[in-house]
N, C-alpha and C. Protein backbone atom coordinates (compact mmCIF):
# COMPACT_ATOMS: atom_id res chain seq x y z
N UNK A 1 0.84 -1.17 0.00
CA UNK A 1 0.00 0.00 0.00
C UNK A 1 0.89 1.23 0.00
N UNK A 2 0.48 2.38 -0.96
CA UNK A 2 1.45 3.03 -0.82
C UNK A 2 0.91 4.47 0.03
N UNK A 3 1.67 5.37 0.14
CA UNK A 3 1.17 6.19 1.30
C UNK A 3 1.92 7.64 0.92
N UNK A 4 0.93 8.59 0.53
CA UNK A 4 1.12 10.21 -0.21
C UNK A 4 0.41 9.86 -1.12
N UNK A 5 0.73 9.71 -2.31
CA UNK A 5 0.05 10.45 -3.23
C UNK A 5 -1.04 9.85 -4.03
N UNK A 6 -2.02 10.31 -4.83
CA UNK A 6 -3.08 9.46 -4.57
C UNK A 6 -2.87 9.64 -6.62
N UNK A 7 -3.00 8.12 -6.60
CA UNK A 7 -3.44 7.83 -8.38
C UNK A 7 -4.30 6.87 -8.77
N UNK A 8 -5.05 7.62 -9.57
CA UNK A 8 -6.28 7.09 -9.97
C UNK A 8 -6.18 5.86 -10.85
N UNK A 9 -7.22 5.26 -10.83
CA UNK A 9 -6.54 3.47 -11.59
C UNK A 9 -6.96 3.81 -13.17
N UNK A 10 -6.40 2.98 -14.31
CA UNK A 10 -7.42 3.23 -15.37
C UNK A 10 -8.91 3.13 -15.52
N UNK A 11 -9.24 2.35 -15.11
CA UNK A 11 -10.54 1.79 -15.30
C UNK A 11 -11.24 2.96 -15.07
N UNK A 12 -11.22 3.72 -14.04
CA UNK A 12 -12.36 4.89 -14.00
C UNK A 12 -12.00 6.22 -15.23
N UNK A 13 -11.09 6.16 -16.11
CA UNK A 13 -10.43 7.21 -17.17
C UNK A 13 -11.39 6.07 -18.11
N UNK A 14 -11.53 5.11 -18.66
CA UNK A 14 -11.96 4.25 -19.55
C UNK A 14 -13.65 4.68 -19.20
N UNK A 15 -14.12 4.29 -18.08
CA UNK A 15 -15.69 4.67 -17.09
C UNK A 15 -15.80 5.60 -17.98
N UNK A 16 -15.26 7.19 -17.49
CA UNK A 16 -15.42 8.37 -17.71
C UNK A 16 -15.25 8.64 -19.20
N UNK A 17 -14.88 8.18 -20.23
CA UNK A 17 -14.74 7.79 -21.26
C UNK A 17 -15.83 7.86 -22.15
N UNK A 18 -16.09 6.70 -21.65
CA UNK A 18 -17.44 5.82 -22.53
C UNK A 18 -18.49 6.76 -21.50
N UNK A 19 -18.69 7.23 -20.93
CA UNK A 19 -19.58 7.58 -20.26
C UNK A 19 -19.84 9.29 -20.83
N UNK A 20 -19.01 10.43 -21.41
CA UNK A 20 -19.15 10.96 -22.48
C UNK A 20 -19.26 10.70 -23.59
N UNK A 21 -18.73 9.82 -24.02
CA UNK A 21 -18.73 9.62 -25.52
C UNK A 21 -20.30 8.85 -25.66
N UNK A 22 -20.98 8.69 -25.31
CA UNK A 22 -22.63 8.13 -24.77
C UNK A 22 -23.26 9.47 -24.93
N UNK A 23 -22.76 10.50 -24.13
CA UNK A 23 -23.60 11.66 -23.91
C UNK A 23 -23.45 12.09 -24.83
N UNK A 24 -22.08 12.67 -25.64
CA UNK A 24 -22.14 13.04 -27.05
C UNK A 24 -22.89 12.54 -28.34
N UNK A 25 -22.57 11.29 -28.56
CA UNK A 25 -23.74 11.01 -29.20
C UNK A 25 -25.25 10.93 -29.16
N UNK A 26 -25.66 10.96 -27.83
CA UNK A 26 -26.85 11.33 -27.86
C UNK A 26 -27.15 12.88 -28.46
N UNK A 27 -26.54 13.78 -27.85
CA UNK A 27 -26.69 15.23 -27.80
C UNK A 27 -26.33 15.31 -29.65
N UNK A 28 -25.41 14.27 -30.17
CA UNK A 28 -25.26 14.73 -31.30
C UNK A 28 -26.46 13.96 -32.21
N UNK A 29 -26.94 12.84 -32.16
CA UNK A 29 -28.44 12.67 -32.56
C UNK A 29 -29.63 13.44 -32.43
N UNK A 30 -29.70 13.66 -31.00
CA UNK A 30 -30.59 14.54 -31.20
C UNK A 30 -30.47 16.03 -32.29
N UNK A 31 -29.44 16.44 -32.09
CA UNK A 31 -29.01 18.00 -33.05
C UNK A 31 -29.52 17.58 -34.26
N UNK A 32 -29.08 16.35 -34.53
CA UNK A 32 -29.14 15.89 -36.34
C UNK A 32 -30.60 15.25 -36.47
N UNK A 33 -31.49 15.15 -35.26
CA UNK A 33 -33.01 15.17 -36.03
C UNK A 33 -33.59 16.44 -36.20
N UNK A 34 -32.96 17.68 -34.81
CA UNK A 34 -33.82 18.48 -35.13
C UNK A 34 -33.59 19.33 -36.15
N UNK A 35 -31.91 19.23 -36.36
CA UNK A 35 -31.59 20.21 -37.96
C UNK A 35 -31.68 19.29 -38.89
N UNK A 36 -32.42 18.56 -39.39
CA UNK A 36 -32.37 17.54 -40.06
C UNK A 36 -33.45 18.28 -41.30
N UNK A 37 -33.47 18.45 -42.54
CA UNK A 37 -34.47 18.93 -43.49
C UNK A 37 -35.59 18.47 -43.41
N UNK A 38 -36.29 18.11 -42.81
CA UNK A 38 -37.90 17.54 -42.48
C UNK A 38 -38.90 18.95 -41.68
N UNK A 39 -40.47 18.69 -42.13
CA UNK A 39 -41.10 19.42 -41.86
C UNK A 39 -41.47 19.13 -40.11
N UNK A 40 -41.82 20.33 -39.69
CA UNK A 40 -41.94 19.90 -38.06
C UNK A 40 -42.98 18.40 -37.90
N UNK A 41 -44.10 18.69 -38.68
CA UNK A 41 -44.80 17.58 -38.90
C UNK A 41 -44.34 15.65 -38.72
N UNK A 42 -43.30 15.78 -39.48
CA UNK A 42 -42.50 14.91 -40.03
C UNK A 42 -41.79 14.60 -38.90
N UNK A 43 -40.76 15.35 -38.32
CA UNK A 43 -40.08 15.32 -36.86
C UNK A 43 -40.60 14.60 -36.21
N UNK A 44 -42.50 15.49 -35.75
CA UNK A 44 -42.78 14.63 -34.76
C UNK A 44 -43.53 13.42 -34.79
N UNK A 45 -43.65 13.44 -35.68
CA UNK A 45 -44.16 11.55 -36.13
C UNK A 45 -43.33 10.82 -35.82
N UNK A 46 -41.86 11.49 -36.15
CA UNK A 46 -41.31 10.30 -36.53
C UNK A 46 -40.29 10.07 -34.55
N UNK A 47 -40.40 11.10 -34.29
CA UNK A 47 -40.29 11.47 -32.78
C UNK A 47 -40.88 10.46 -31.89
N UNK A 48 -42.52 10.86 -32.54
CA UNK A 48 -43.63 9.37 -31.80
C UNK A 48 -43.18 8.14 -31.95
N UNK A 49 -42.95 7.69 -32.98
CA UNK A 49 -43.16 6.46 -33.41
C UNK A 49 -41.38 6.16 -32.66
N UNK A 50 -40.28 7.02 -32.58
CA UNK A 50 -39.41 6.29 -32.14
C UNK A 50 -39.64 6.48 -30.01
N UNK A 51 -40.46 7.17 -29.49
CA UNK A 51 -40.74 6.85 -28.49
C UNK A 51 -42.20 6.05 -28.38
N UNK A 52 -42.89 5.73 -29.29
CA UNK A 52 -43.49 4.58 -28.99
C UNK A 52 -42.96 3.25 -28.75
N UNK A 53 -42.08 3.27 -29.69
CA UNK A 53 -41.26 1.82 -30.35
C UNK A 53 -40.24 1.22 -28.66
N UNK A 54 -39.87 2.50 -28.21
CA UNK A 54 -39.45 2.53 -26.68
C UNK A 54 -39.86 2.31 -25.21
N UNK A 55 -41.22 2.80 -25.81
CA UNK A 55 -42.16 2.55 -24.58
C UNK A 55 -42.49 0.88 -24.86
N UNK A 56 -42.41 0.29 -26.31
CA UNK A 56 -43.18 -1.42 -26.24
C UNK A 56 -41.97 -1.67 -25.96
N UNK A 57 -40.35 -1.67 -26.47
CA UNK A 57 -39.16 -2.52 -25.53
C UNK A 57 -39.49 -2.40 -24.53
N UNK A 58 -39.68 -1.39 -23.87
CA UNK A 58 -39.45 -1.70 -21.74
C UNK A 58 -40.55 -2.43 -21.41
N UNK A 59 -41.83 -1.91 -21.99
CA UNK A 59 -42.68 -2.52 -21.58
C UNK A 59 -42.78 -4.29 -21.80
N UNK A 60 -42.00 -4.46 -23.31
CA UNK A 60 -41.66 -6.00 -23.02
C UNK A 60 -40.69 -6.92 -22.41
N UNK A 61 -39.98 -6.12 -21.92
CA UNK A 61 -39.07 -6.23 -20.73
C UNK A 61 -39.29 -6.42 -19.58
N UNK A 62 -40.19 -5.55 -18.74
CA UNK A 62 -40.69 -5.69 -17.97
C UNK A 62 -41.85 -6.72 -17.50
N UNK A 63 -42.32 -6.58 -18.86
CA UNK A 63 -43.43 -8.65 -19.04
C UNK A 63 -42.17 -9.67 -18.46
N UNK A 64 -41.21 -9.51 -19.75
CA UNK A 64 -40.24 -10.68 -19.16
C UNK A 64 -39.70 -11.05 -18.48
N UNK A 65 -39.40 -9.64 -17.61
CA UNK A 65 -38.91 -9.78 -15.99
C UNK A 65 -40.10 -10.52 -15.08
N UNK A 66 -41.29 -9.56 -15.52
CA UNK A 66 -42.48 -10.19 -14.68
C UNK A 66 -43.04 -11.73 -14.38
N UNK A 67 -42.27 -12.16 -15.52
CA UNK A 67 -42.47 -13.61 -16.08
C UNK A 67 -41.33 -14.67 -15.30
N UNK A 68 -40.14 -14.21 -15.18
CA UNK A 68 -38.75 -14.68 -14.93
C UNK A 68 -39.37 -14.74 -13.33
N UNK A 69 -39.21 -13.49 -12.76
CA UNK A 69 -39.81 -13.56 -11.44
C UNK A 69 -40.88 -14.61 -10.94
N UNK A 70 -42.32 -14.50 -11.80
CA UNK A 70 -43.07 -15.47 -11.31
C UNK A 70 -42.80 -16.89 -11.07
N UNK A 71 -41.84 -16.81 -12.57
CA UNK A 71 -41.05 -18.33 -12.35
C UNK A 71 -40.06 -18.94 -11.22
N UNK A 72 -39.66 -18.19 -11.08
CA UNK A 72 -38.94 -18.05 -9.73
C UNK A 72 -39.03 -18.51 -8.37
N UNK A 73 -40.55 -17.46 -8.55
CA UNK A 73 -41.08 -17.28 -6.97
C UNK A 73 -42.02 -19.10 -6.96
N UNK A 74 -42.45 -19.76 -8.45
CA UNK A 74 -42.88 -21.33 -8.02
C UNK A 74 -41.83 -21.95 -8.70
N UNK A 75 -40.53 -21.79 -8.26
CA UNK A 75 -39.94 -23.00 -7.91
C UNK A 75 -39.38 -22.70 -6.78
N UNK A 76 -39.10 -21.31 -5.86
CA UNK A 76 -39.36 -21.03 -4.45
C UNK A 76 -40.29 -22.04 -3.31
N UNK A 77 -41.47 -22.44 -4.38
CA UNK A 77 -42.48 -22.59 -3.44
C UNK A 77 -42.36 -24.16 -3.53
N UNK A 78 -42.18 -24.18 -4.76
CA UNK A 78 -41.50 -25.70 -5.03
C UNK A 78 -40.78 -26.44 -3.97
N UNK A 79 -40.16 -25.82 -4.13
CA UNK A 79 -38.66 -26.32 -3.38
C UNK A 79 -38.98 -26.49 -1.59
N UNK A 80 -39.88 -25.73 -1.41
CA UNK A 80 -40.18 -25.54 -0.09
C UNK A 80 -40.75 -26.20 0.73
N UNK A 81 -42.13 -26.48 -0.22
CA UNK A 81 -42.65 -27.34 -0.18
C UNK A 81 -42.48 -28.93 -0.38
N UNK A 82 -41.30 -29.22 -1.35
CA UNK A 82 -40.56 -30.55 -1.23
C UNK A 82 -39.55 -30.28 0.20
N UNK A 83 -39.36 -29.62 0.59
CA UNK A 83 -38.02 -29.28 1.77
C UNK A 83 -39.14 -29.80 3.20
N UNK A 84 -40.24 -29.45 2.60
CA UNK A 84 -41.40 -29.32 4.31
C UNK A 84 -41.83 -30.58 4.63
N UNK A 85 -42.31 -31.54 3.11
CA UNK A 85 -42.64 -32.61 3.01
C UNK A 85 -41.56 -33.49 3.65
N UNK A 86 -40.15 -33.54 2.77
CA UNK A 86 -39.01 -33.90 3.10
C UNK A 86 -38.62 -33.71 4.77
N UNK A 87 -38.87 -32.58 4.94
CA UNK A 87 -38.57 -32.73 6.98
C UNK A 87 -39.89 -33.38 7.85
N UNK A 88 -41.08 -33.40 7.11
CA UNK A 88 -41.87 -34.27 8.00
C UNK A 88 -41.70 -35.49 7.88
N UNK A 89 -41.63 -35.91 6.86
CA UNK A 89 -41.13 -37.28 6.96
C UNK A 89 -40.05 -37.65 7.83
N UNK A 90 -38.79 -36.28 7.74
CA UNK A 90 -37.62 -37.12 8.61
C UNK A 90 -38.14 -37.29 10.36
N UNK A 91 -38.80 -36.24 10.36
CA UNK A 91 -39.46 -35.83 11.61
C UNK A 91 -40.17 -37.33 12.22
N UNK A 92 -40.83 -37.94 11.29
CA UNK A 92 -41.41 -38.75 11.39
C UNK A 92 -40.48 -40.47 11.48
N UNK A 93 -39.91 -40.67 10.85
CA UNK A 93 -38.51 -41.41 10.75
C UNK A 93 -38.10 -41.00 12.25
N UNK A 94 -37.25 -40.52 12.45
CA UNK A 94 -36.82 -40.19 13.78
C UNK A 94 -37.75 -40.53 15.26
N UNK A 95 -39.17 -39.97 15.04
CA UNK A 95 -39.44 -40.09 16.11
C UNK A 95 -39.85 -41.99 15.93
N UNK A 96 -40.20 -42.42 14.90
CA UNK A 96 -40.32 -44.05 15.17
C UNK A 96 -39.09 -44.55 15.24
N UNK A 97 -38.03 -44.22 15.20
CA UNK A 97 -36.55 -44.82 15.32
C UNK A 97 -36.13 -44.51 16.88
N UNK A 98 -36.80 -43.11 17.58
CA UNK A 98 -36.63 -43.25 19.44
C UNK A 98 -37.29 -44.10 19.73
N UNK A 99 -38.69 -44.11 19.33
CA UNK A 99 -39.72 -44.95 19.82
C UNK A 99 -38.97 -46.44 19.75
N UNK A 100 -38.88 -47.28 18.64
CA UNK A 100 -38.50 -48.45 18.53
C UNK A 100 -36.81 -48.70 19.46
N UNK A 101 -36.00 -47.58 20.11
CA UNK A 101 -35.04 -47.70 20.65
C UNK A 101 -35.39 -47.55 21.84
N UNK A 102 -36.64 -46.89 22.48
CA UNK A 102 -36.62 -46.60 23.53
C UNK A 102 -37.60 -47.43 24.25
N UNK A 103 -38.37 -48.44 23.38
CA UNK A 103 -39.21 -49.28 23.90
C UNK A 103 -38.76 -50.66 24.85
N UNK A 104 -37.60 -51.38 24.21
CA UNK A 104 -37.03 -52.03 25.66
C UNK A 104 -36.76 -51.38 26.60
N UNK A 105 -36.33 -50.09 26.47
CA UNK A 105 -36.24 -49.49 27.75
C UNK A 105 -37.06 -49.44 28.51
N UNK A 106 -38.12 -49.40 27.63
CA UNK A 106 -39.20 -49.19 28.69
C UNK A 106 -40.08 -49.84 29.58
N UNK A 107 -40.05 -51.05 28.69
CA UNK A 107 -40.54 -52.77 29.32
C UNK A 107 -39.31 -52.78 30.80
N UNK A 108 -38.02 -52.96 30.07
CA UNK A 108 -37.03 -52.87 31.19
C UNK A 108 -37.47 -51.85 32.87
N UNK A 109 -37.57 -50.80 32.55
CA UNK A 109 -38.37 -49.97 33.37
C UNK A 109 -39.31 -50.46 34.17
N UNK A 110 -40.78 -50.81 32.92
CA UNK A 110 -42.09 -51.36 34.20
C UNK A 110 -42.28 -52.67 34.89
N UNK A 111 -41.18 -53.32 34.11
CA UNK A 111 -40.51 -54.82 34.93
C UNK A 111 -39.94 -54.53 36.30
N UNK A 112 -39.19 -53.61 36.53
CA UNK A 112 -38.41 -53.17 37.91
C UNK A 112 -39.87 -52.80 38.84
């Protein structure tokens, strides 16, 4: 560890990077629809239709998450339910395995 002076690693110069060069091109798409030779008309149609087209990705995204999740949550229940079954039975095992160990004892016992 070194101790004074402080240097930054690459990875956050690469981060910071791509993380303008993102913003620029947005800022530079957008410039080039709105100076773009089309009538305002035209713009915003075509404006709509590319934030419609945006609103059905997320929104089918969000189905598929919704979907992934549900799936999820029954084999959660799955599993749980084989885990609950699975411990009553052992529950059950066990207590006839004291029982059957503890029954000479117990004859032994009401014999005395």
């Amino acid at each position: 560890m070194r101790i004074g002076s402080y240097e930054s690693s690459e990875s956050s110069n690469v981060g910071t990077a791509v993380t303008f060069l993102l913003i620029g091109l947005g800022a530079g798409a957008l410039a080039g629809l709105l100076l773009a030779p089309k009538s305002g008309k035209l713009l915003r149609r075509d404006l709509k239709r590319g934030y419609d087209d945006a609103v059905d990705t997320v929104g089918d995204w969000a189905d598929e998450a919704k979907d992934r999740v549900r799936e999820a949550g029954d084999k959660v229940r799955d599993v749980a339910s084989r885990s609950a079954d699975l411990a009553a039975d052992l529950g059950n095992d066990l207590r006839d395995a004291v029982r059957e160990k503890a029954e000479p004892l117990r004859r032994a016992i009401n014999r005395s």
